[in-house]
C-alpha atoms as a PDB file:
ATOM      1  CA  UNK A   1      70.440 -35.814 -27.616  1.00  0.00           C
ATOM      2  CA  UNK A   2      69.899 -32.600 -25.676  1.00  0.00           C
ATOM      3  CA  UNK A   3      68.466 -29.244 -28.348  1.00  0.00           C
ATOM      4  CA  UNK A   4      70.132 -26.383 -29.274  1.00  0.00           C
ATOM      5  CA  UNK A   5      69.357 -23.485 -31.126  1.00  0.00           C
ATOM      6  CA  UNK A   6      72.861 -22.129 -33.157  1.00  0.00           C
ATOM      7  CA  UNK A   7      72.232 -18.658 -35.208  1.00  0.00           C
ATOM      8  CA  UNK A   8      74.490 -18.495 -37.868  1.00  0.00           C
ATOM      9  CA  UNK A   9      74.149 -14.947 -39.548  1.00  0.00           C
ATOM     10  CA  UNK A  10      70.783 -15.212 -41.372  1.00  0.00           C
ATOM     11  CA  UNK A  11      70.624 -19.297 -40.947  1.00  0.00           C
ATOM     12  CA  UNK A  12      68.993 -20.895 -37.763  1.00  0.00           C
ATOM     13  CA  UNK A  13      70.591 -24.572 -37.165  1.00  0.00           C
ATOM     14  CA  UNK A  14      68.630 -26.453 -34.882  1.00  0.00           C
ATOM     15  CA  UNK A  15      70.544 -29.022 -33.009  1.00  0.00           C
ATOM     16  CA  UNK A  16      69.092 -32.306 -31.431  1.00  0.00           C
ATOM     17  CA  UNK A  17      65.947 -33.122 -33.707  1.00  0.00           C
ATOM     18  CA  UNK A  18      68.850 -34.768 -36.084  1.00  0.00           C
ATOM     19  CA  UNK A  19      72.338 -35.122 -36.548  1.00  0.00           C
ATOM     20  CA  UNK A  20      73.357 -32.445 -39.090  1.00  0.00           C
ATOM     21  CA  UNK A  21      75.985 -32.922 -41.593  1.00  0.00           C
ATOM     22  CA  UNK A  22      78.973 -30.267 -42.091  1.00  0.00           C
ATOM     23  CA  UNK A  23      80.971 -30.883 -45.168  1.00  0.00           C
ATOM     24  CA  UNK A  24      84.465 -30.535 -45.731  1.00  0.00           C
ATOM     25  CA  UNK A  25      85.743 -28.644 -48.781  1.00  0.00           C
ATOM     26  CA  UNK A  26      90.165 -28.445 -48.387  1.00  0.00           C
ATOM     27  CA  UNK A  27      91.541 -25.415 -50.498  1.00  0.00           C
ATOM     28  CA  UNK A  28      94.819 -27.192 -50.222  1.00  0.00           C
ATOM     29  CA  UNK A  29      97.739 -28.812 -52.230  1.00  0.00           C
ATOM     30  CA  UNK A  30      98.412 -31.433 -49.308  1.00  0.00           C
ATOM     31  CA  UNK A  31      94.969 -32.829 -47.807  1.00  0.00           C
ATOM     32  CA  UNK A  32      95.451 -36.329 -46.456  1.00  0.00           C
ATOM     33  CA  UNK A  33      92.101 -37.132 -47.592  1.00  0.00           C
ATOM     34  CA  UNK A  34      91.679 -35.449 -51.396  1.00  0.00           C
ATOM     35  CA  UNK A  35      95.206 -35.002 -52.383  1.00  0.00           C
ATOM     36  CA  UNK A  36      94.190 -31.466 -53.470  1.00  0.00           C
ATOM     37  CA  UNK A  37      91.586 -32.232 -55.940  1.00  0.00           C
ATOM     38  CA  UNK A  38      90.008 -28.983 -54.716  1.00  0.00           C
ATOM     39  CA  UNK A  39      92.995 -27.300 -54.728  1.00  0.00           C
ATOM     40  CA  UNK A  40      91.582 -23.993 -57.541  1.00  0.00           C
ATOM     41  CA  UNK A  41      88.966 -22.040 -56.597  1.00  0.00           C
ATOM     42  CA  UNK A  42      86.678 -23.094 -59.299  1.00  0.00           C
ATOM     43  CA  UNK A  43      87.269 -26.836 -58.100  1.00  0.00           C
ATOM     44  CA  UNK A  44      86.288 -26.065 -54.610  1.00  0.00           C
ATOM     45  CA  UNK A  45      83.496 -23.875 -54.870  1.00  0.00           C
ATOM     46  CA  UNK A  46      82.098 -26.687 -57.815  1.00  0.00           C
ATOM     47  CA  UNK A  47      82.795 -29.285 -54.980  1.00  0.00           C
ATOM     48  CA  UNK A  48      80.749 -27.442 -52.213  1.00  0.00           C
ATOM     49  CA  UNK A  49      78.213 -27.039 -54.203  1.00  0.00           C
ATOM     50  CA  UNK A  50      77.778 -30.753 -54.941  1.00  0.00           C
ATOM     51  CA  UNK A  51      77.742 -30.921 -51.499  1.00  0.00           C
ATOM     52  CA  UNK A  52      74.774 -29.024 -50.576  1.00  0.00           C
ATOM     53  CA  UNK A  53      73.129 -30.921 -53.227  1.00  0.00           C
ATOM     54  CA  UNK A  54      73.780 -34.287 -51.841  1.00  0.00           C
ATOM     55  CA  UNK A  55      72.117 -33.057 -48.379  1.00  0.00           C
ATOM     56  CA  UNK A  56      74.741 -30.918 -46.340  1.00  0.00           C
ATOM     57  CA  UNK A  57      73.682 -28.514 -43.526  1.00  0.00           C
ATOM     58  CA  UNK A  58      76.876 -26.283 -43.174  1.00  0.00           C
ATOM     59  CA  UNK A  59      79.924 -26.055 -45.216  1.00  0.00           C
ATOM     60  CA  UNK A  60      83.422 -25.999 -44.098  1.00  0.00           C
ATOM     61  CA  UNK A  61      86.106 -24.308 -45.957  1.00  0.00           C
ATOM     62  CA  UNK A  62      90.029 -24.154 -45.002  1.00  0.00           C
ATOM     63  CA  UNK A  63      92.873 -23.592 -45.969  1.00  0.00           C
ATOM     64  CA  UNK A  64      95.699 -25.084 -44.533  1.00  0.00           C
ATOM     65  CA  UNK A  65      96.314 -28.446 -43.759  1.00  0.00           C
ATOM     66  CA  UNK A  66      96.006 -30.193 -40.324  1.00  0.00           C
ATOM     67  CA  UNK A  67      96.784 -33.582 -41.291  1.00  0.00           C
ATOM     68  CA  UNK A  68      99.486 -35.290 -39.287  1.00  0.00           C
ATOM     69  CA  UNK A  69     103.060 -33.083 -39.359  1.00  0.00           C
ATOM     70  CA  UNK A  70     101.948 -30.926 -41.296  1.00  0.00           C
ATOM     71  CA  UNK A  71     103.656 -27.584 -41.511  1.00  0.00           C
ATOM     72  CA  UNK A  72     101.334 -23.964 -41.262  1.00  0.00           C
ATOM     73  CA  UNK A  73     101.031 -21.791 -44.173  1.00  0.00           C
ATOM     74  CA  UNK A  74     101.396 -17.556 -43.919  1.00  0.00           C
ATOM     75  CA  UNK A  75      97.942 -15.859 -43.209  1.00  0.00           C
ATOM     76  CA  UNK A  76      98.147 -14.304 -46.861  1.00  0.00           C
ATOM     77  CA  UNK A  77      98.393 -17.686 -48.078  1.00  0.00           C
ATOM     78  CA  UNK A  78      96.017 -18.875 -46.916  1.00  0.00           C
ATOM     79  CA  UNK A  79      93.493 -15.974 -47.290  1.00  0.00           C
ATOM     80  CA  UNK A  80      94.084 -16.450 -51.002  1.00  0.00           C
ATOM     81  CA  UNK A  81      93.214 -19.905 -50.546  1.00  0.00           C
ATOM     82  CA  UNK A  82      89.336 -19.493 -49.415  1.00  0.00           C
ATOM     83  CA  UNK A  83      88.616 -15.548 -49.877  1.00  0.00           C
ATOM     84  CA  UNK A  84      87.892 -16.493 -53.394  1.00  0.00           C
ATOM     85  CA  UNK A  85      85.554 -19.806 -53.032  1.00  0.00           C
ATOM     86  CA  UNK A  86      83.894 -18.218 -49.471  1.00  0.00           C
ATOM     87  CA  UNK A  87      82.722 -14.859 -51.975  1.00  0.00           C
ATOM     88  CA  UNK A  88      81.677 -17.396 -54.589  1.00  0.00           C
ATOM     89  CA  UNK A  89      79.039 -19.434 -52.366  1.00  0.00           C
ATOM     90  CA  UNK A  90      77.773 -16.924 -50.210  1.00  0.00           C
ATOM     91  CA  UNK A  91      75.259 -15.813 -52.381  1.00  0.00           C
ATOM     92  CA  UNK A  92      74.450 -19.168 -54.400  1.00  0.00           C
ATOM     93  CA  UNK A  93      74.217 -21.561 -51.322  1.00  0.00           C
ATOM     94  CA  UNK A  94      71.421 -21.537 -48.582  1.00  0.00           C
ATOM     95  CA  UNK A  95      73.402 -22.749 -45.930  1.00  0.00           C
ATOM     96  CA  UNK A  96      75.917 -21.262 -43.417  1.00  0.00           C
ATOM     97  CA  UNK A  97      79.531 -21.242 -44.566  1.00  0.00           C
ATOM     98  CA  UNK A  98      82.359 -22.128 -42.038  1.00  0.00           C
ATOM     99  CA  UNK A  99      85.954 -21.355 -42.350  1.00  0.00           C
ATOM    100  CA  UNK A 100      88.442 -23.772 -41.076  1.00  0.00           C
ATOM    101  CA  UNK A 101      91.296 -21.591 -39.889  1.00  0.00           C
ATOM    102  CA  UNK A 102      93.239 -20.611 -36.340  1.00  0.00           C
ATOM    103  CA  UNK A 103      94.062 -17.357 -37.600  1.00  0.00           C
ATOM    104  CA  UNK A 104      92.254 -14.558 -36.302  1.00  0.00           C
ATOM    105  CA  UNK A 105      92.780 -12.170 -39.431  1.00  0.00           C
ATOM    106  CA  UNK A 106      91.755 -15.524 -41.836  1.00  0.00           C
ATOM    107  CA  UNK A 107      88.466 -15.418 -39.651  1.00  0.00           C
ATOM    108  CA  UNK A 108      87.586 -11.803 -39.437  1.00  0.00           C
ATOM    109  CA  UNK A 109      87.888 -11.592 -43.462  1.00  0.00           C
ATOM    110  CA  UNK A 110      86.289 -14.646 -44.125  1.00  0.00           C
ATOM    111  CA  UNK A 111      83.092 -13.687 -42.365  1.00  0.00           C
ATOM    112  CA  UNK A 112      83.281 -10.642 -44.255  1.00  0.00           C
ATOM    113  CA  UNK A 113      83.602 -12.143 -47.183  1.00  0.00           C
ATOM    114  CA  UNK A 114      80.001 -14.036 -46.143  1.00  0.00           C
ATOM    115  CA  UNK A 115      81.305 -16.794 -43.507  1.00  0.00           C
ATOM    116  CA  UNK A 116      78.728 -17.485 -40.799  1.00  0.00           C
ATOM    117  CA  UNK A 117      81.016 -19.718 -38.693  1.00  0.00           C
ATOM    118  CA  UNK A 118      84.138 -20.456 -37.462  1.00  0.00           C
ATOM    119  CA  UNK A 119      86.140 -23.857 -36.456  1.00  0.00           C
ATOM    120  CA  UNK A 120      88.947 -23.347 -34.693  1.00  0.00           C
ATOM    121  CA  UNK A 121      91.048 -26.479 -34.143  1.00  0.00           C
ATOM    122  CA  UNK A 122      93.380 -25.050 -31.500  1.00  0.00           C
ATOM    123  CA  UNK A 123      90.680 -23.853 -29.557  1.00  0.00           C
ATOM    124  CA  UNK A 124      91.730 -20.825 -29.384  1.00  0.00           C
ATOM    125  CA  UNK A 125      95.514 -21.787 -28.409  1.00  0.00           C
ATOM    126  CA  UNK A 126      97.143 -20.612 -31.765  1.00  0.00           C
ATOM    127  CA  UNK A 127      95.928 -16.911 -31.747  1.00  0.00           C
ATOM    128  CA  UNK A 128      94.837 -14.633 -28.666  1.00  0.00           C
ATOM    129  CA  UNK A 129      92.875 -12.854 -30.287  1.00  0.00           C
ATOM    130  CA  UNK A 130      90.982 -15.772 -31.953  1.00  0.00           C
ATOM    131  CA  UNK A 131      88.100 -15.496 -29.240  1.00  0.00           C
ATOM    132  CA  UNK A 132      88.013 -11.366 -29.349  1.00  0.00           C
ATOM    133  CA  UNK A 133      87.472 -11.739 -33.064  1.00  0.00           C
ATOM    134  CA  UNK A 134      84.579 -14.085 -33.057  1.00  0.00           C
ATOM    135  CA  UNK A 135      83.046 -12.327 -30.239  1.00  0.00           C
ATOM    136  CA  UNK A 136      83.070  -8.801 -32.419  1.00  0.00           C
ATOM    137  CA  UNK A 137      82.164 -10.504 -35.746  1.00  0.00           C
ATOM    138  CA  UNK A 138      79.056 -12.235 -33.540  1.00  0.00           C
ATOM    139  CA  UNK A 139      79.659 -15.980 -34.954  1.00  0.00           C
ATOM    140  CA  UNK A 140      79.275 -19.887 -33.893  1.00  0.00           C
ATOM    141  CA  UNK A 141      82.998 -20.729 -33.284  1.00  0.00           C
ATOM    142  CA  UNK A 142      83.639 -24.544 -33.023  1.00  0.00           C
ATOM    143  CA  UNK A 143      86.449 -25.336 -30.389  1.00  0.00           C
ATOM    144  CA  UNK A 144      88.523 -28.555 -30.775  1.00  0.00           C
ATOM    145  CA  UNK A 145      90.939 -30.548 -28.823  1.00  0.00           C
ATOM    146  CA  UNK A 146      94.168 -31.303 -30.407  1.00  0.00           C
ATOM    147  CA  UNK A 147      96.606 -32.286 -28.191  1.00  0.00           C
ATOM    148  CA  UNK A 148      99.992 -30.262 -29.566  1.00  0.00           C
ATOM    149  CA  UNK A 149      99.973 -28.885 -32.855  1.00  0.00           C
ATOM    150  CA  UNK A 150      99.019 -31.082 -36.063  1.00  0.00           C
ATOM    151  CA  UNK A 151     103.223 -30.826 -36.442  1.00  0.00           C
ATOM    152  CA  UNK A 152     103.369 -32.763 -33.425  1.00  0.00           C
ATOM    153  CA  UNK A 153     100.114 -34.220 -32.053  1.00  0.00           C
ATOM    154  CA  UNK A 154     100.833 -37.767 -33.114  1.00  0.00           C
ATOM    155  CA  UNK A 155     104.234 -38.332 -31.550  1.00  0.00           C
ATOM    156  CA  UNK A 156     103.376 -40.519 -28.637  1.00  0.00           C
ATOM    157  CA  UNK A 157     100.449 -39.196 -27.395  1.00  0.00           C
ATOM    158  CA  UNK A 158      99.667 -39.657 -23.554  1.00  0.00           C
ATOM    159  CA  UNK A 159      96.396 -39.083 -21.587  1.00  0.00           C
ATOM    160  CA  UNK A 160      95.653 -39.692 -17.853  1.00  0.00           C
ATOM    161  CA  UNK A 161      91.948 -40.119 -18.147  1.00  0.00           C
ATOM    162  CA  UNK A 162      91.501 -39.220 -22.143  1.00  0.00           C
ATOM    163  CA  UNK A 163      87.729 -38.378 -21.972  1.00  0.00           C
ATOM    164  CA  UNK A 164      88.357 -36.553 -18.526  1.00  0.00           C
ATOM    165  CA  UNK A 165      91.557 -34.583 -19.997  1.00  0.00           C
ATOM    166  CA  UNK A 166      89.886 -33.955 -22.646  1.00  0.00           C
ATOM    167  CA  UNK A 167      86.501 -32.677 -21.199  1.00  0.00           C
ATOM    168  CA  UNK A 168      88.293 -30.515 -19.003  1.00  0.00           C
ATOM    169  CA  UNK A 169      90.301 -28.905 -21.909  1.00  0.00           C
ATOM    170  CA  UNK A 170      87.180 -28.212 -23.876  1.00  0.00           C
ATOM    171  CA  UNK A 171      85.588 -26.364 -20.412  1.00  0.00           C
ATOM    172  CA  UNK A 172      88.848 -24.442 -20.303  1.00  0.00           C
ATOM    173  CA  UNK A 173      88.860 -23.524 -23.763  1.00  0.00           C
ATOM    174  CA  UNK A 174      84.998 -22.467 -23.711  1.00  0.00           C
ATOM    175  CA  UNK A 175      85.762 -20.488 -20.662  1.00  0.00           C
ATOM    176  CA  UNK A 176      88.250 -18.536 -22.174  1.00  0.00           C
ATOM    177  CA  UNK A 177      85.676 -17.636 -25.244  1.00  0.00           C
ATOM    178  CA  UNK A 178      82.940 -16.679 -22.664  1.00  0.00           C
ATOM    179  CA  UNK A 179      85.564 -14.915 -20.948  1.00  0.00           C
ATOM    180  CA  UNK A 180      86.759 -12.928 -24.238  1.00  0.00           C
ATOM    181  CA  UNK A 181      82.794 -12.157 -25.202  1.00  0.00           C
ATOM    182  CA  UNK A 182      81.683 -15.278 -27.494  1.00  0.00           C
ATOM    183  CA  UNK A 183      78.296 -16.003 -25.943  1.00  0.00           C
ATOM    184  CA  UNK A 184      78.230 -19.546 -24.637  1.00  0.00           C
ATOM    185  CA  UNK A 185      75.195 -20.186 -26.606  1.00  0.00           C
ATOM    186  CA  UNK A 186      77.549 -19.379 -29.504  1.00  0.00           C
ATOM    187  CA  UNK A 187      80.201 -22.213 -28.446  1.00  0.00           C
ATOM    188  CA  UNK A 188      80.716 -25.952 -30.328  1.00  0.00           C
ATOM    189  CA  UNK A 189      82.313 -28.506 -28.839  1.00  0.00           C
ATOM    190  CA  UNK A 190      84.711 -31.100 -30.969  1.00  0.00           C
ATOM    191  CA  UNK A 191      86.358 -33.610 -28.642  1.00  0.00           C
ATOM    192  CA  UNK A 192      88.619 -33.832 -32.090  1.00  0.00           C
ATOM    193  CA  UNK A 193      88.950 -37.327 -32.966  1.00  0.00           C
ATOM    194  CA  UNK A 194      92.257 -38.246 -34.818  1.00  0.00           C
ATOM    195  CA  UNK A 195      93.963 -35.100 -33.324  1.00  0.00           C
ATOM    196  CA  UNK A 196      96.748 -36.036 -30.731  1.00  0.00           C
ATOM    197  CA  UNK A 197      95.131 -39.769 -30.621  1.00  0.00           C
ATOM    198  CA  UNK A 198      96.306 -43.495 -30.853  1.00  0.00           C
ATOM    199  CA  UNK A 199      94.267 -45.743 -32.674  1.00  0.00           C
ATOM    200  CA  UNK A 200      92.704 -46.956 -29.418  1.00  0.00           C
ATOM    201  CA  UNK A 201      92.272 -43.852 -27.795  1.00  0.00           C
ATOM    202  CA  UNK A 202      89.996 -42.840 -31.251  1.00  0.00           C
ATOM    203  CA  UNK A 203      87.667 -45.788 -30.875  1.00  0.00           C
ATOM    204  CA  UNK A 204      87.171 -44.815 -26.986  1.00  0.00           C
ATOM    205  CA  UNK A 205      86.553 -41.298 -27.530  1.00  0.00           C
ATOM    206  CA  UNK A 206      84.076 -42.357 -29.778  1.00  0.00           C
ATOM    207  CA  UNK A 207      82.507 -44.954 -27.587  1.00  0.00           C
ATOM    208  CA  UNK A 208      82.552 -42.601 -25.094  1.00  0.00           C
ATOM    209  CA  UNK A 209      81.152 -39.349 -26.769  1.00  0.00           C
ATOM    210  CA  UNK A 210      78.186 -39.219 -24.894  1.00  0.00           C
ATOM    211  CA  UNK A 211      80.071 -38.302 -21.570  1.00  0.00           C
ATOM    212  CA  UNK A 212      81.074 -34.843 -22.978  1.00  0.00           C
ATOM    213  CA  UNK A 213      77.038 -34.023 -22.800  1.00  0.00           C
ATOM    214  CA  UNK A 214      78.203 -32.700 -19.408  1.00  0.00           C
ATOM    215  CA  UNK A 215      79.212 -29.926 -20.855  1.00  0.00           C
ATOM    216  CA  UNK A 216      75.871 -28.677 -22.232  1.00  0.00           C
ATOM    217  CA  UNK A 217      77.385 -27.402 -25.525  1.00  0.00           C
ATOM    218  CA  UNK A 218      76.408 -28.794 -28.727  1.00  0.00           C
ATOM    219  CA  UNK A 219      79.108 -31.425 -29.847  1.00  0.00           C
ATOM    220  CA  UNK A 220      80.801 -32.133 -33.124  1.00  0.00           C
ATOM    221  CA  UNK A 221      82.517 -35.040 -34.572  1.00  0.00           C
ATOM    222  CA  UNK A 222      85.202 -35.597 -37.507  1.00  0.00           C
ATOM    223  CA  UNK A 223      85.913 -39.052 -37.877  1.00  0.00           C
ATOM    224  CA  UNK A 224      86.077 -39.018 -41.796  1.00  0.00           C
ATOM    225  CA  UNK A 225      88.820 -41.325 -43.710  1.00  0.00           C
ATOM    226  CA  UNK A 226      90.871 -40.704 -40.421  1.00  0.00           C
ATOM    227  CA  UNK A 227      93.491 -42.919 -39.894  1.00  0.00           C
ATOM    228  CA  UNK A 228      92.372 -45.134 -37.390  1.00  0.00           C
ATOM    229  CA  UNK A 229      89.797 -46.577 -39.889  1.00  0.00           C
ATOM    230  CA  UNK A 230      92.381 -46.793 -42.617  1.00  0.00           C
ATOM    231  CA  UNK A 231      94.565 -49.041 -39.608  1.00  0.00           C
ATOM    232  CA  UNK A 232      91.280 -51.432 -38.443  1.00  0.00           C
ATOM    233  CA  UNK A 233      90.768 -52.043 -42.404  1.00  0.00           C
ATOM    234  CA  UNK A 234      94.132 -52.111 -44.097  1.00  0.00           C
ATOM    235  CA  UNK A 235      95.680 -55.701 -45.312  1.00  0.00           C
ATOM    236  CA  UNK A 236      98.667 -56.643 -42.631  1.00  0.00           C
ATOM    237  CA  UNK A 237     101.256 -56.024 -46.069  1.00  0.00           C
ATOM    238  CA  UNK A 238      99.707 -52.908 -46.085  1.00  0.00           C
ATOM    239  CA  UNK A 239     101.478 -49.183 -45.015  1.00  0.00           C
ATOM    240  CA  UNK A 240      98.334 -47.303 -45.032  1.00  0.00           C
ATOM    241  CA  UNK A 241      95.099 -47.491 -47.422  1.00  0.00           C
ATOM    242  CA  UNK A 242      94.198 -45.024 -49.969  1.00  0.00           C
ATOM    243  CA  UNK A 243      91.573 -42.396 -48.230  1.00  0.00           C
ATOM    244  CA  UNK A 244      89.107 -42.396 -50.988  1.00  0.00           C
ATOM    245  CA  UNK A 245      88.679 -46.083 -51.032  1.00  0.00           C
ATOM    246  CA  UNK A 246      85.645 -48.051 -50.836  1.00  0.00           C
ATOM    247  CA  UNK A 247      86.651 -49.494 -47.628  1.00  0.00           C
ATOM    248  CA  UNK A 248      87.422 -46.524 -46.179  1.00  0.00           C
ATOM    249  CA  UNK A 249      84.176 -44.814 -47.121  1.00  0.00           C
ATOM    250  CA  UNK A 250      82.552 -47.896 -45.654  1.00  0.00           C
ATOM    251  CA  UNK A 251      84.233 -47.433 -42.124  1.00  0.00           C
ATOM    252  CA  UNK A 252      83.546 -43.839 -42.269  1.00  0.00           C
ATOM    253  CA  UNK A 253      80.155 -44.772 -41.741  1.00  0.00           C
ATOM    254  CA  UNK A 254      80.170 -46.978 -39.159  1.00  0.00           C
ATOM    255  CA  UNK A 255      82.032 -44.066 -37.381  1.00  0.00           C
ATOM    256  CA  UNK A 256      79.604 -41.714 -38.296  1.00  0.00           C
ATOM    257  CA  UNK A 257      76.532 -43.979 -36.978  1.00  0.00           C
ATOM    258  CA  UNK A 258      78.551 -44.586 -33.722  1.00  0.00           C
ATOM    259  CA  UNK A 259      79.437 -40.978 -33.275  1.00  0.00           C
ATOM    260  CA  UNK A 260      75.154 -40.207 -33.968  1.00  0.00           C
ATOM    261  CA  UNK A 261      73.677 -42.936 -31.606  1.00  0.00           C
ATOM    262  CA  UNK A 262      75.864 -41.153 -29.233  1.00  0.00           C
ATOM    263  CA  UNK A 263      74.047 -37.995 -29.796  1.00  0.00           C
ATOM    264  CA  UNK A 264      76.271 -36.140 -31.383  1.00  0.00           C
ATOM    265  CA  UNK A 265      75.277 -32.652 -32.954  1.00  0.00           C
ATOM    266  CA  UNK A 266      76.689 -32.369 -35.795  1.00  0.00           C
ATOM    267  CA  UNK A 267      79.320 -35.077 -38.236  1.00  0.00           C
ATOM    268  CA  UNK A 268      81.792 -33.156 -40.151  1.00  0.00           C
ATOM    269  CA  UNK A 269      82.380 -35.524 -43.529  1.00  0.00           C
ATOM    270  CA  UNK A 270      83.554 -35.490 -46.982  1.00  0.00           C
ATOM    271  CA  UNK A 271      81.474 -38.082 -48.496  1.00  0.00           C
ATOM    272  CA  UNK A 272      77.936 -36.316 -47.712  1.00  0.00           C
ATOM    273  CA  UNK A 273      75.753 -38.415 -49.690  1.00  0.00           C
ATOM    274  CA  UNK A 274      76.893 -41.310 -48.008  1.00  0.00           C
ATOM    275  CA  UNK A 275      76.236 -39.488 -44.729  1.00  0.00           C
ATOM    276  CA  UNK A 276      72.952 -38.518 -45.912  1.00  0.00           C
ATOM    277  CA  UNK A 277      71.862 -42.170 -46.095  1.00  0.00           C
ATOM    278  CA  UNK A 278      73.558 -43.170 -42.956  1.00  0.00           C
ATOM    279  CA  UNK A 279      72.324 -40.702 -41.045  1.00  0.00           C
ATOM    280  CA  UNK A 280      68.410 -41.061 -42.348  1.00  0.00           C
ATOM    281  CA  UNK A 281      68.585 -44.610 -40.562  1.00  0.00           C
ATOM    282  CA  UNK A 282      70.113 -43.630 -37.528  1.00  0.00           C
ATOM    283  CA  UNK A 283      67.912 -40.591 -36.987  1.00  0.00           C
ATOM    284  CA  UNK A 284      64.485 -42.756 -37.445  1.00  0.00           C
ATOM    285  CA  UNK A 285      65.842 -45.372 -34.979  1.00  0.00           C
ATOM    286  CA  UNK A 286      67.031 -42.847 -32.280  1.00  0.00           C
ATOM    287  CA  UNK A 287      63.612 -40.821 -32.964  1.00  0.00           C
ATOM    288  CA  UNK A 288      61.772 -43.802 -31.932  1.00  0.00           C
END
């Protein structure tokens, strides 16, 4: 796994001596994966905390929903959504704070408000001045291929080479940021697993992860309670399996050690104590 060094506001992440853990925390009504259970601010900021207890190393927080056709919400919206939880763990948490948003306002408060990071999933598609802003606020900004909008991204998906379309997007994207003023040392990759992606083309991206090393940017990985592990495990009868299932939470994992003995940088999860454990074993037998 090659080392980077990320500077998050006051927080240093070092990247390569393990895989770190970011942990999701959705301030929405309509997550696939927590039917907003963390909907209130209290809920979510309760939740995150857990989270950092149970081992995590950044913490994400959004908004709006990108789960399959979903619809946006309005920037106020959603800067209702997180303002409040973002101001209520920057203080009482000791590790960088993400926001999950592709709005360039939503970012710019947000890291006033005490975010150190921001994960873009559009990379940088959905608002121009997305890059400008991160560049001026002088943050990490995660860039992620989605292939169409989270509206759209599963209807029939089609790649010529998917790990060399997809590699190529991510240069283009990080370009663009350099371009704009985001130092590339500033610049996460996500090759964005379950965005835009059949079932098979999930499990090859993953297989494959170590290819987008080319790019000498740290990488990221979401494969949490995605869909393509709810499809391998599900019963035949079956529609779809509840996210917060055993089973699911057990396929996670395998995911998540795939994704980390291909040297990925960083997991993004929602079970983090799970991770935790996962990730202990996988770290000693890589470090070997």
């Amino acid at each position: 796994m090659p080392s980077y060094t990320i500077t998050c506001g006051s927080h240093t992440l070092a990247l390569g001596q393990r895989t770190l853990i970011m942990g999701i925390v959705n301030v929405t009504p309509d997550s696939f994966s927590d039917g907003g259970r963390f909907f209130s601010p209290d809920r979510a900021i309760a939740q995150a905390v857990q989270l950092v207890e149970e081992g995590a190393d950044i913490l994400d927080i959004g908004g709006e929903s990108t789960r399959p056709f979903s619809d946006p919400v309005g920037e106020s919206e959603e800067l209702d959504r997180v303002l409040p939880v973002i101001e209520g763990l920057a203080g009482p948490v000791a590790v960088p704070i993400s926001i999950d948003t592709t709005k360039a306002t939503v970012a710019r408060q947000a890291v006033a408000a005490g975010a150190a990071m921001i994960n873009d999933v559009s990379a940088l598609r959905t608002d121009p001045e997305m890059a400008t802003t991160a560049a001026r606020c002088r943050v990490p900004i995660i860039l992620m291929h989605m292939k169409g909008t989270p509206n759209t991204m599963q209807v029939k998906p089609v790649y010529e080479d998917l790990v060399s379309d997809i590699r190529s997007f991510l240069s283009d994207a990080m370009n663009r940021a350099v371009a704009a003023g985001v130092e590339r040392s500033a610049i996460i990759l996500d090759p964005g697993i379950g965005f835009g992606k059949t079932i098979g083309h999930n499990l090859q991206l993953i297989r494959d992860l170590d290819r987008f090393h080319e790019l000498a940017a740290p990488l990221l990985a979401g494969p949490s309670r995605k869909m393509f592990i709810r499809h391998l495990l599900k019963d035949p009868s079956q529609s779809d399996m509840d996210p917060l299932s055993v089973e699911v939470a057990r396929g996670t994992q395998a995911a998540v050690a795939a994704a980390a003995m291909k040297g990925v940088h960083i997991v993004r999860v929602h079970d983090v104590a799970r991770t935790r454990a996962t990730l202990a074993v996988v770290n000693a037998i890589t470090s070997v």
